[in-house]
Protein backbone atom coordinates (compact mmCIF):
# COMPACT_ATOMS: atom_id res chain seq x y z
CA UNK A 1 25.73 13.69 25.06
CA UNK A 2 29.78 14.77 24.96
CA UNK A 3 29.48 13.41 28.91
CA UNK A 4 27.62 10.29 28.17
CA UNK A 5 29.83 9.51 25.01
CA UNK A 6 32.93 9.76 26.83
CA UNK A 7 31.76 7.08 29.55
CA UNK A 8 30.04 4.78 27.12
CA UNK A 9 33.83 4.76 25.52
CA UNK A 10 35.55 4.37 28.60
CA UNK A 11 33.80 1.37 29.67
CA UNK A 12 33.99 -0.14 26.18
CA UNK A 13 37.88 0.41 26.42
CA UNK A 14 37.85 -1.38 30.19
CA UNK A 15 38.92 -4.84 30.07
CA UNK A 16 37.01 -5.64 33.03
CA UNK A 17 34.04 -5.34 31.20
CA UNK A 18 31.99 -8.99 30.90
CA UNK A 19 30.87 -9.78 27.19
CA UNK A 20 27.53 -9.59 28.17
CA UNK A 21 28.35 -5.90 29.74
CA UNK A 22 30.47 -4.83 26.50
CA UNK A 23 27.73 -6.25 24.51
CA UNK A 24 25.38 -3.15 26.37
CA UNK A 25 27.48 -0.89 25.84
CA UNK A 26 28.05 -1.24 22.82
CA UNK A 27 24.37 -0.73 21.99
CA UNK A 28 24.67 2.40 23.58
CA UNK A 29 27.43 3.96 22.20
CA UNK A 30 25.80 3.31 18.82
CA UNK A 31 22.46 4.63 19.83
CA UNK A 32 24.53 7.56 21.32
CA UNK A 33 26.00 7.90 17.82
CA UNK A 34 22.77 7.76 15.71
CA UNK A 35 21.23 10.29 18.48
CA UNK A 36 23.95 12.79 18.21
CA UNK A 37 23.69 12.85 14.66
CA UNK A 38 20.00 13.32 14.65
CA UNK A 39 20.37 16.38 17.32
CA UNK A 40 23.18 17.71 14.78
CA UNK A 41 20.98 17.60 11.97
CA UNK A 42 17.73 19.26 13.92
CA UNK A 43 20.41 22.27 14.79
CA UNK A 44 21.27 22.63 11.36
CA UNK A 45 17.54 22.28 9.38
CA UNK A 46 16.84 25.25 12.55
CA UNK A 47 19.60 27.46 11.07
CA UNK A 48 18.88 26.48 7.45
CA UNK A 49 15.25 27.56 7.88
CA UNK A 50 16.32 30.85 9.80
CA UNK A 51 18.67 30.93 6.25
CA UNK A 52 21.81 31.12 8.36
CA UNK A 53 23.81 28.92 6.41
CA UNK A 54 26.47 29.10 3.69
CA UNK A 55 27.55 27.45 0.74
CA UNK A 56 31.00 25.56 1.02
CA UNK A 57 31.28 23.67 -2.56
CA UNK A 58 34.08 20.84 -2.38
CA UNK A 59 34.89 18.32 -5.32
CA UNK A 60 34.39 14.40 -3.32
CA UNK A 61 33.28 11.29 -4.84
CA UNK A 62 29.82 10.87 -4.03
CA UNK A 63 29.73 7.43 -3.20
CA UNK A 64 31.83 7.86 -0.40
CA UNK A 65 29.24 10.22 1.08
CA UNK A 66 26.15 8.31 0.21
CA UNK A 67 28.86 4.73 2.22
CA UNK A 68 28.62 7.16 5.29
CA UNK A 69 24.91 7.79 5.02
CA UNK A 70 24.09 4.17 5.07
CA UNK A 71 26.26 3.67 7.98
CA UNK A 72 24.81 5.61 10.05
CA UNK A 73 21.43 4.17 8.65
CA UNK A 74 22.68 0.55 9.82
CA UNK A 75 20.30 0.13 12.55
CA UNK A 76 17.25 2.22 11.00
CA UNK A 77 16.76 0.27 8.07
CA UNK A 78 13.74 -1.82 9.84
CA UNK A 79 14.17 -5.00 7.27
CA UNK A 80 14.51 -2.67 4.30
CA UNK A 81 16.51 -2.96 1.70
CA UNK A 82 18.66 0.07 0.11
CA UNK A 83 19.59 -0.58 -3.50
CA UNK A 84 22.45 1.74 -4.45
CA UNK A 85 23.36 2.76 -7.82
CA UNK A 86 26.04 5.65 -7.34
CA UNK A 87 29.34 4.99 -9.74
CA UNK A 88 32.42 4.64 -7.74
CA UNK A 89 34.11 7.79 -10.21
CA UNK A 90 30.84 10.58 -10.16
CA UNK A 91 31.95 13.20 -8.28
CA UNK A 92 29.66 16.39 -7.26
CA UNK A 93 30.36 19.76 -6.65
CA UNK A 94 28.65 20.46 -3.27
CA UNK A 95 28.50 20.98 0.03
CA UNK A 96 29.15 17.92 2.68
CA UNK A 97 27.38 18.77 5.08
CA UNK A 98 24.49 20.05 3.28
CA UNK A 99 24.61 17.40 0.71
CA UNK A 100 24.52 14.99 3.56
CA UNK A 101 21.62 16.23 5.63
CA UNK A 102 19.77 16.61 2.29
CA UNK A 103 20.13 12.94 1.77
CA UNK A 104 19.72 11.77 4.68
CA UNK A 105 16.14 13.59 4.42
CA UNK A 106 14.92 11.66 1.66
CA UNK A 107 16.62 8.44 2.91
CA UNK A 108 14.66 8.91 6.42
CA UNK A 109 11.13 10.14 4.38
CA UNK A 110 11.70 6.61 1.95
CA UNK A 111 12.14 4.21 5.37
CA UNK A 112 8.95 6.09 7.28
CA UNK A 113 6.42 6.12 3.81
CA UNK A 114 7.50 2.74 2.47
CA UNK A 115 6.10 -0.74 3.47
CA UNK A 116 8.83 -2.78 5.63
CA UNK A 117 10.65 -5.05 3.49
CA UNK A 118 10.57 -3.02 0.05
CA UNK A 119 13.27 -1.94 -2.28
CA UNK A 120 14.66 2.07 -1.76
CA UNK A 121 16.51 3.13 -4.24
CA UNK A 122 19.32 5.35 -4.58
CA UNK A 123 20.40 6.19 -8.24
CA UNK A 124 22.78 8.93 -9.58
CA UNK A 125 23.90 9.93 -12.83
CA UNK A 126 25.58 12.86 -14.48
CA UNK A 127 24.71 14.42 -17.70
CA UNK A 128 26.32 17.79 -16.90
CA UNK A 129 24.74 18.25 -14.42
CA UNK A 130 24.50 15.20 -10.95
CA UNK A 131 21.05 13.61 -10.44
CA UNK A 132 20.83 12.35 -6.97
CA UNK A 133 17.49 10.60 -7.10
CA UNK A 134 16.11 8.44 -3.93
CA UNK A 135 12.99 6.48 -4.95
CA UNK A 136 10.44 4.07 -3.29
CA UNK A 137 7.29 2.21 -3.63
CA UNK A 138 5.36 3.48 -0.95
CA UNK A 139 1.86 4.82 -1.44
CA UNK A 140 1.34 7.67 -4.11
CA UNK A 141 1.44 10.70 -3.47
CA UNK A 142 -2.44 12.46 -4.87
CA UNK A 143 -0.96 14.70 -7.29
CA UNK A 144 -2.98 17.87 -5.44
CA UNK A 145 -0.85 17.48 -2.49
CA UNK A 146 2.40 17.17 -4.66
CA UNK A 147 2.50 20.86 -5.58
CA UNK A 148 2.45 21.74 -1.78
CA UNK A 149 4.85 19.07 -0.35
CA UNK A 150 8.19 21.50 0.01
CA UNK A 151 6.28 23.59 1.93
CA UNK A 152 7.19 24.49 5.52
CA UNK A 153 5.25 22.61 7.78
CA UNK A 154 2.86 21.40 5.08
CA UNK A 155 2.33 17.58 5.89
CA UNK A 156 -0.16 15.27 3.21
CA UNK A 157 -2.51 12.96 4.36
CA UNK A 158 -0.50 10.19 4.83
CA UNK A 159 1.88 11.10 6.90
CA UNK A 160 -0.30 12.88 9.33
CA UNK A 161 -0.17 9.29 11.33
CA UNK A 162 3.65 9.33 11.07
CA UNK A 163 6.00 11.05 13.24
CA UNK A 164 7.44 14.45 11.55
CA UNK A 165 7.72 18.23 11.64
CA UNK A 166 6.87 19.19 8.11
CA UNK A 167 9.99 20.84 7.64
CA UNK A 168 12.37 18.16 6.25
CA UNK A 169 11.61 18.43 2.29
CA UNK A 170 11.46 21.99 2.40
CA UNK A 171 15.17 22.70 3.83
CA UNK A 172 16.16 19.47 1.15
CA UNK A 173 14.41 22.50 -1.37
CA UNK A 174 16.36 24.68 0.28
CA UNK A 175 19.44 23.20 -0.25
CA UNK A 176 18.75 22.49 -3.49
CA UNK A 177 18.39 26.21 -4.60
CA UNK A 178 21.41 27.36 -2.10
CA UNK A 179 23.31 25.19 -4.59
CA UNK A 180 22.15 26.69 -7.63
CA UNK A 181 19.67 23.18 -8.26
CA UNK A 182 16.52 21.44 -7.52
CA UNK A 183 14.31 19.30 -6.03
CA UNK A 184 11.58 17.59 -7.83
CA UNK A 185 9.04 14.68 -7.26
CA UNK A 186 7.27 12.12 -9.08
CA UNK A 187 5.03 10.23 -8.26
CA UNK A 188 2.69 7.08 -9.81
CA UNK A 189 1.32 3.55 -8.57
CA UNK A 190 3.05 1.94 -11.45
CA UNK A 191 6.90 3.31 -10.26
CA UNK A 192 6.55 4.34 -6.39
CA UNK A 193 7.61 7.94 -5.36
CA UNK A 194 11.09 9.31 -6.54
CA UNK A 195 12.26 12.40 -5.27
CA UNK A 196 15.22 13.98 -7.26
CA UNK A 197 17.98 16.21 -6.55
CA UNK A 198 19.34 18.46 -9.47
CA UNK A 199 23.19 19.90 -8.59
CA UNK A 200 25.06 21.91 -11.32
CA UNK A 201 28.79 21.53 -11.98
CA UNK A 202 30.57 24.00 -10.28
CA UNK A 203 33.85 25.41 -9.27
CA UNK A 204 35.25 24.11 -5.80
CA UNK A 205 36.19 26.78 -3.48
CA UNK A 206 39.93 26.37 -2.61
């Protein structure tokens, strides 16, 4: 990927390159982008699980983090719409890289479960505590599969047609309780499926 990403540059930086070639390329260096960042994330939810992993808290605005998510979301969101409600002043006390695989979790689970075109949500709030909460109106979960959905390798009925490895909500648990927080779901036909992400306030490491 290092290799490939280092030619795909190149080439972009050549001015002999026709529009219709730098056009290409261009394509691929993004799709190199959104692949390396998927491979990144699969090494970390593999050391997560294994529980090798540590805490780094840092004080950062979160709004910033959730402006990168969606970036790198730009060419994922399949005609969906993402409907952020983050305040430009709530900070969190967390991890960034944990805090940003966690999200990017839910954001991926919202896209795959919810019908093309719909509304995802992402909402957050302090009250002491941060509430990250990412909701959509995709089909309900049954409320007997709820209790078993941060599971490891526990996958409902629904998404047995979709593309998955069972593991993403339970390292977003994971994180969750490595932080000190948690995870929780609801779920109705009358307001779609909103999972939620409980941080404390804490003190930043120096």
């Amino acid at each position: 990927l290092t290799s490939m990403k280092a030619a795909s540059s190149d080439l972009l930086a050549s001015r002999s390159a026709s529009p219709r070639d730098r056009e290409l390329v261009e394509i691929i260096d993004e799709d190199l982008d959104r692949f390396q960042s998927l491979v990144t994330d699969a090494v970390q939810m593999l050391r997560i699980d294994a529980g090798d992993f540590a805490v780094h808290l840092e004080r950062y605005p979160l709004a910033s983090l959730v402006a990168s998510i969606m970036h790198k979301f730009a060419g994922r969101l399949d005609g969906h719409f993402v409907l952020q409600r983050v305040p430009d002043a709530m900070t969190v006390d967390a991890d960034r890289e944990l805090l940003g695989l966690a999200l990017r979790q839910l954001l991926d689970n919202a896209l795959k479960y919810s019908p093309a075109t719909s509304t995802i949500e992402i909402e957050a709030r302090s009250n002491g505590a941060v509430e990250i909460a990412v909701r959509n109106s995709g089909s309900t979960i049954p409320e007997a599969e709820q209790g078993r959905l941060f599971e490891r390798f526990y996958r409902g009925a629904q998404a047995r047609h979709i593309p998955g490895t069972g593991m993403g909500l339970a390292i977003v648990d994971q994180i969750a309780r490595a932080h000190g927080g948690t995870l929780s779901l609801l779920s109705s036909p009358e307001l779609g499926t909103t999972f939620t992400l409980l941080l404390p306030r804490g003190k930043p490491s120096s």
